[in-house]
C-alpha atoms as a PDB file:
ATOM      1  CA  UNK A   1      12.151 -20.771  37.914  1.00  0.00           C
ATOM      2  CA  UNK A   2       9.292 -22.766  37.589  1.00  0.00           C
ATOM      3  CA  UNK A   3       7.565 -24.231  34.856  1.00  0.00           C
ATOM      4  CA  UNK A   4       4.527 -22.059  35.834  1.00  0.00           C
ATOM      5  CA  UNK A   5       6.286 -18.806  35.897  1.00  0.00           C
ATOM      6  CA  UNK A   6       7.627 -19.575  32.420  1.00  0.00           C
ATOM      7  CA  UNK A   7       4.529 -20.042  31.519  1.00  0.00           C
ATOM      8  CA  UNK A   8       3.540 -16.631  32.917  1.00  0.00           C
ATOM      9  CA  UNK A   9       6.236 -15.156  31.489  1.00  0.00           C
ATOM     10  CA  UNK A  10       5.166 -16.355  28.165  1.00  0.00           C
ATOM     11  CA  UNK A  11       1.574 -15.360  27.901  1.00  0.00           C
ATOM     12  CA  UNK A  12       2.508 -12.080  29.192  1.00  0.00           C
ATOM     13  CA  UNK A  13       5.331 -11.925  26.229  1.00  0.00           C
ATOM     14  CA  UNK A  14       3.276 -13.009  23.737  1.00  0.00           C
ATOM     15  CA  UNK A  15       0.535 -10.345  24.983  1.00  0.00           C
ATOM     16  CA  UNK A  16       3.142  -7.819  24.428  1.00  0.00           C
ATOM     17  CA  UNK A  17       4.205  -8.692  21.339  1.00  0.00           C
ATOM     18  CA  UNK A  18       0.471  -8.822  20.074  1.00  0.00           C
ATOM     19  CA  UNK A  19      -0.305  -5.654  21.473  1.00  0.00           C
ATOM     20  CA  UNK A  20       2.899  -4.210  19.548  1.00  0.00           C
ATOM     21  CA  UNK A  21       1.077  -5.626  16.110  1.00  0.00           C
ATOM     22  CA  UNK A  22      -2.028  -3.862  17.117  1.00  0.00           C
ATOM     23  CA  UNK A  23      -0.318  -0.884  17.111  1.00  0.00           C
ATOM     24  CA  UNK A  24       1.822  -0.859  14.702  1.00  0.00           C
ATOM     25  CA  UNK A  25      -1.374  -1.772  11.986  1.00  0.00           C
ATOM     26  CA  UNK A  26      -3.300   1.112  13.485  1.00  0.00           C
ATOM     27  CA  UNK A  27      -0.488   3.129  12.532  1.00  0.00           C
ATOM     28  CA  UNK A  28      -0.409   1.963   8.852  1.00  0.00           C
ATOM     29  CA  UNK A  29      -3.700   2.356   8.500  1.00  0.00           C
ATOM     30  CA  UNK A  30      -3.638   5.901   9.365  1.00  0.00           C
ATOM     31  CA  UNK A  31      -1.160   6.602   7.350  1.00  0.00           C
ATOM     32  CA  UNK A  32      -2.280   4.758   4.558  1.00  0.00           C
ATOM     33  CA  UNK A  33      -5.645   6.905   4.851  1.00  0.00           C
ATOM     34  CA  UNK A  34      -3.447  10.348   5.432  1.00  0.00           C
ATOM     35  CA  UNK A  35      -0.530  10.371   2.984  1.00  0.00           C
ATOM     36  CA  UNK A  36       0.203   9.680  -0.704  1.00  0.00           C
ATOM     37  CA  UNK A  37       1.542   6.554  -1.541  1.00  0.00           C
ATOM     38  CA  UNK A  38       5.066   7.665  -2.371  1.00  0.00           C
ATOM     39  CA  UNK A  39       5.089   9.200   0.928  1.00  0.00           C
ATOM     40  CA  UNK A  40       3.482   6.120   2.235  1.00  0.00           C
ATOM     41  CA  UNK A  41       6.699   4.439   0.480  1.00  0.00           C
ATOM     42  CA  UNK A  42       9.049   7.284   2.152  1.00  0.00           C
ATOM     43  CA  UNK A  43       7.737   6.358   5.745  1.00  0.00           C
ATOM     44  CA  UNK A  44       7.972   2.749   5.322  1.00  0.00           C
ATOM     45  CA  UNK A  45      11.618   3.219   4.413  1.00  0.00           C
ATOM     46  CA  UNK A  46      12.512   5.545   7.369  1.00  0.00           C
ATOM     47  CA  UNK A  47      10.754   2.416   9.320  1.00  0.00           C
ATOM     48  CA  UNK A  48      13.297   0.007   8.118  1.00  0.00           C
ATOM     49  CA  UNK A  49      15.977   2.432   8.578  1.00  0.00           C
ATOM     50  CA  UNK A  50      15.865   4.280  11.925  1.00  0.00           C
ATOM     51  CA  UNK A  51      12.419   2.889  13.589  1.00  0.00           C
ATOM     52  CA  UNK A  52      12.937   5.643  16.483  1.00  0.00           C
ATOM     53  CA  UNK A  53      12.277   8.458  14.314  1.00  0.00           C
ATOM     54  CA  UNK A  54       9.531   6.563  11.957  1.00  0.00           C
ATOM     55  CA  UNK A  55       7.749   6.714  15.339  1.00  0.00           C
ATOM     56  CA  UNK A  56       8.716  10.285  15.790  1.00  0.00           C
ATOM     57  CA  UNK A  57       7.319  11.010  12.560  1.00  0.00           C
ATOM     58  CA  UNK A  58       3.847   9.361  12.950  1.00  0.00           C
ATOM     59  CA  UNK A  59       3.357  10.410  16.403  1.00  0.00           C
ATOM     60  CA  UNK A  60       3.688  14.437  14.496  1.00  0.00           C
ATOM     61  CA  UNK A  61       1.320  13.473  11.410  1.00  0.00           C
ATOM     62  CA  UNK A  62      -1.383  12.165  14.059  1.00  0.00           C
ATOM     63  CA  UNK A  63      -0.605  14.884  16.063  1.00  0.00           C
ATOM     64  CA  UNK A  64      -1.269  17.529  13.024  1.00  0.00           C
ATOM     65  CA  UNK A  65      -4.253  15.517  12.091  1.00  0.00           C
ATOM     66  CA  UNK A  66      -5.801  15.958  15.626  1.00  0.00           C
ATOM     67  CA  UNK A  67      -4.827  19.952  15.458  1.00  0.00           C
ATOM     68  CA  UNK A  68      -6.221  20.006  11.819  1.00  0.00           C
ATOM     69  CA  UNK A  69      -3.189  21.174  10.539  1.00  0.00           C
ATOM     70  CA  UNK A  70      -3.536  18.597   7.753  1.00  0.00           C
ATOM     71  CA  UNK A  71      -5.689  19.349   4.462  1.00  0.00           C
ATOM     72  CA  UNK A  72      -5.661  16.558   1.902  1.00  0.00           C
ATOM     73  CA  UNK A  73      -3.352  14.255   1.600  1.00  0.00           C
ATOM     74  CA  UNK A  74       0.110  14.688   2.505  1.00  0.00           C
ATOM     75  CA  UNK A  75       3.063  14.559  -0.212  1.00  0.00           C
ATOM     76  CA  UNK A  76       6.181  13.147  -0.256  1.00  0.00           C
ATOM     77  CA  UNK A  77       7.509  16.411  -0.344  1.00  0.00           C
ATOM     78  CA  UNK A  78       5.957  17.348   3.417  1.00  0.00           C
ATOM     79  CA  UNK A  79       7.331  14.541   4.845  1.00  0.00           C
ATOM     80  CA  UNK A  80      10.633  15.378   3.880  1.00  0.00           C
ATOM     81  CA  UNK A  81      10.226  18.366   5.429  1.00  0.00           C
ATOM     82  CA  UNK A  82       9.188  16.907   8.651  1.00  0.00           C
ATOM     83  CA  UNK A  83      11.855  14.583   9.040  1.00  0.00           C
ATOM     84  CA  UNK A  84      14.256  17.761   8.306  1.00  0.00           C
ATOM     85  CA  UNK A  85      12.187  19.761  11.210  1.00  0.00           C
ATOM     86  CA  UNK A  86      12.608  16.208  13.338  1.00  0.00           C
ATOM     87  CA  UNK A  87      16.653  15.510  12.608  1.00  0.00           C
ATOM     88  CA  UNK A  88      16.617  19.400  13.224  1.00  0.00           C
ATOM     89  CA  UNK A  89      15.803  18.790  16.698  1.00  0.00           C
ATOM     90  CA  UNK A  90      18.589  16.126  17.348  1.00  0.00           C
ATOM     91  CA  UNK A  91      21.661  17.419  18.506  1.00  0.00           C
ATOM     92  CA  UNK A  92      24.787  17.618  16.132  1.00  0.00           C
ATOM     93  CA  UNK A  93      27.379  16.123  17.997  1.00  0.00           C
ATOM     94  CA  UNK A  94      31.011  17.800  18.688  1.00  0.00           C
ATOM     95  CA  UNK A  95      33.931  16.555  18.531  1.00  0.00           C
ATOM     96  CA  UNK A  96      36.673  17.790  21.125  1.00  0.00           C
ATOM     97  CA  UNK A  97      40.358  17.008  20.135  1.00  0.00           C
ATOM     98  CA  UNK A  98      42.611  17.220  23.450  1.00  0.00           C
ATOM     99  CA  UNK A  99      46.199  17.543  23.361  1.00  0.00           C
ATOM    100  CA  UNK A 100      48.526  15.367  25.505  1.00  0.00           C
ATOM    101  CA  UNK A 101      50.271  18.481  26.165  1.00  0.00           C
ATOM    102  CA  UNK A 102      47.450  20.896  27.096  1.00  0.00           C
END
């Protein structure tokens, strides 16, 4: 590679990245506005801990917002019960024990 395609590679990297920052601020910010700050706490935990389903869980309050499902703010207590209905979802997974004889 040349200089100028690392170069390219860069900017479009760093665009990324900066785009990712947007996004993730809009997201506070909407949550900030639509739950209680424990459950503000909760979610910000959940984002440390298993990002995939913080997303998960944002993507459903915005989505309830949008449907008008939502009146007031939500509690800690709801959010619970939306990660419950969201690790519902998830498969548990088996475990198969095989024999050497069988």
């Amino acid at each position: 590679m040349d200089e100028e395609e690392l170069m390219e590679l860069r900017k479009k990297r760093l665009a990324e990245l900066q785009q990712a920052q947007e996004l993730e601020a809009q997201k506070k910010m909407l949550l900030k506005n639509l739950v209680e700050p424990r459950a503000y706490e909760r979610l910000m935990n959940v984002r440390l801990a298993n990002p995939e389903l913080y997303n998960q869980l944002v993507n459903l309050i915005a989505y309830l917002y949008r449907a008008g499902q939502v009146k007031g703010m939500i509690t800690e207590t709801q959010v619970l019960k939306l990660l419950e209905k969201l690790r519902g979802r998830e498969r548990e997974p088996t475990i198969t024990v095989r024999r050497k004889g069988d």
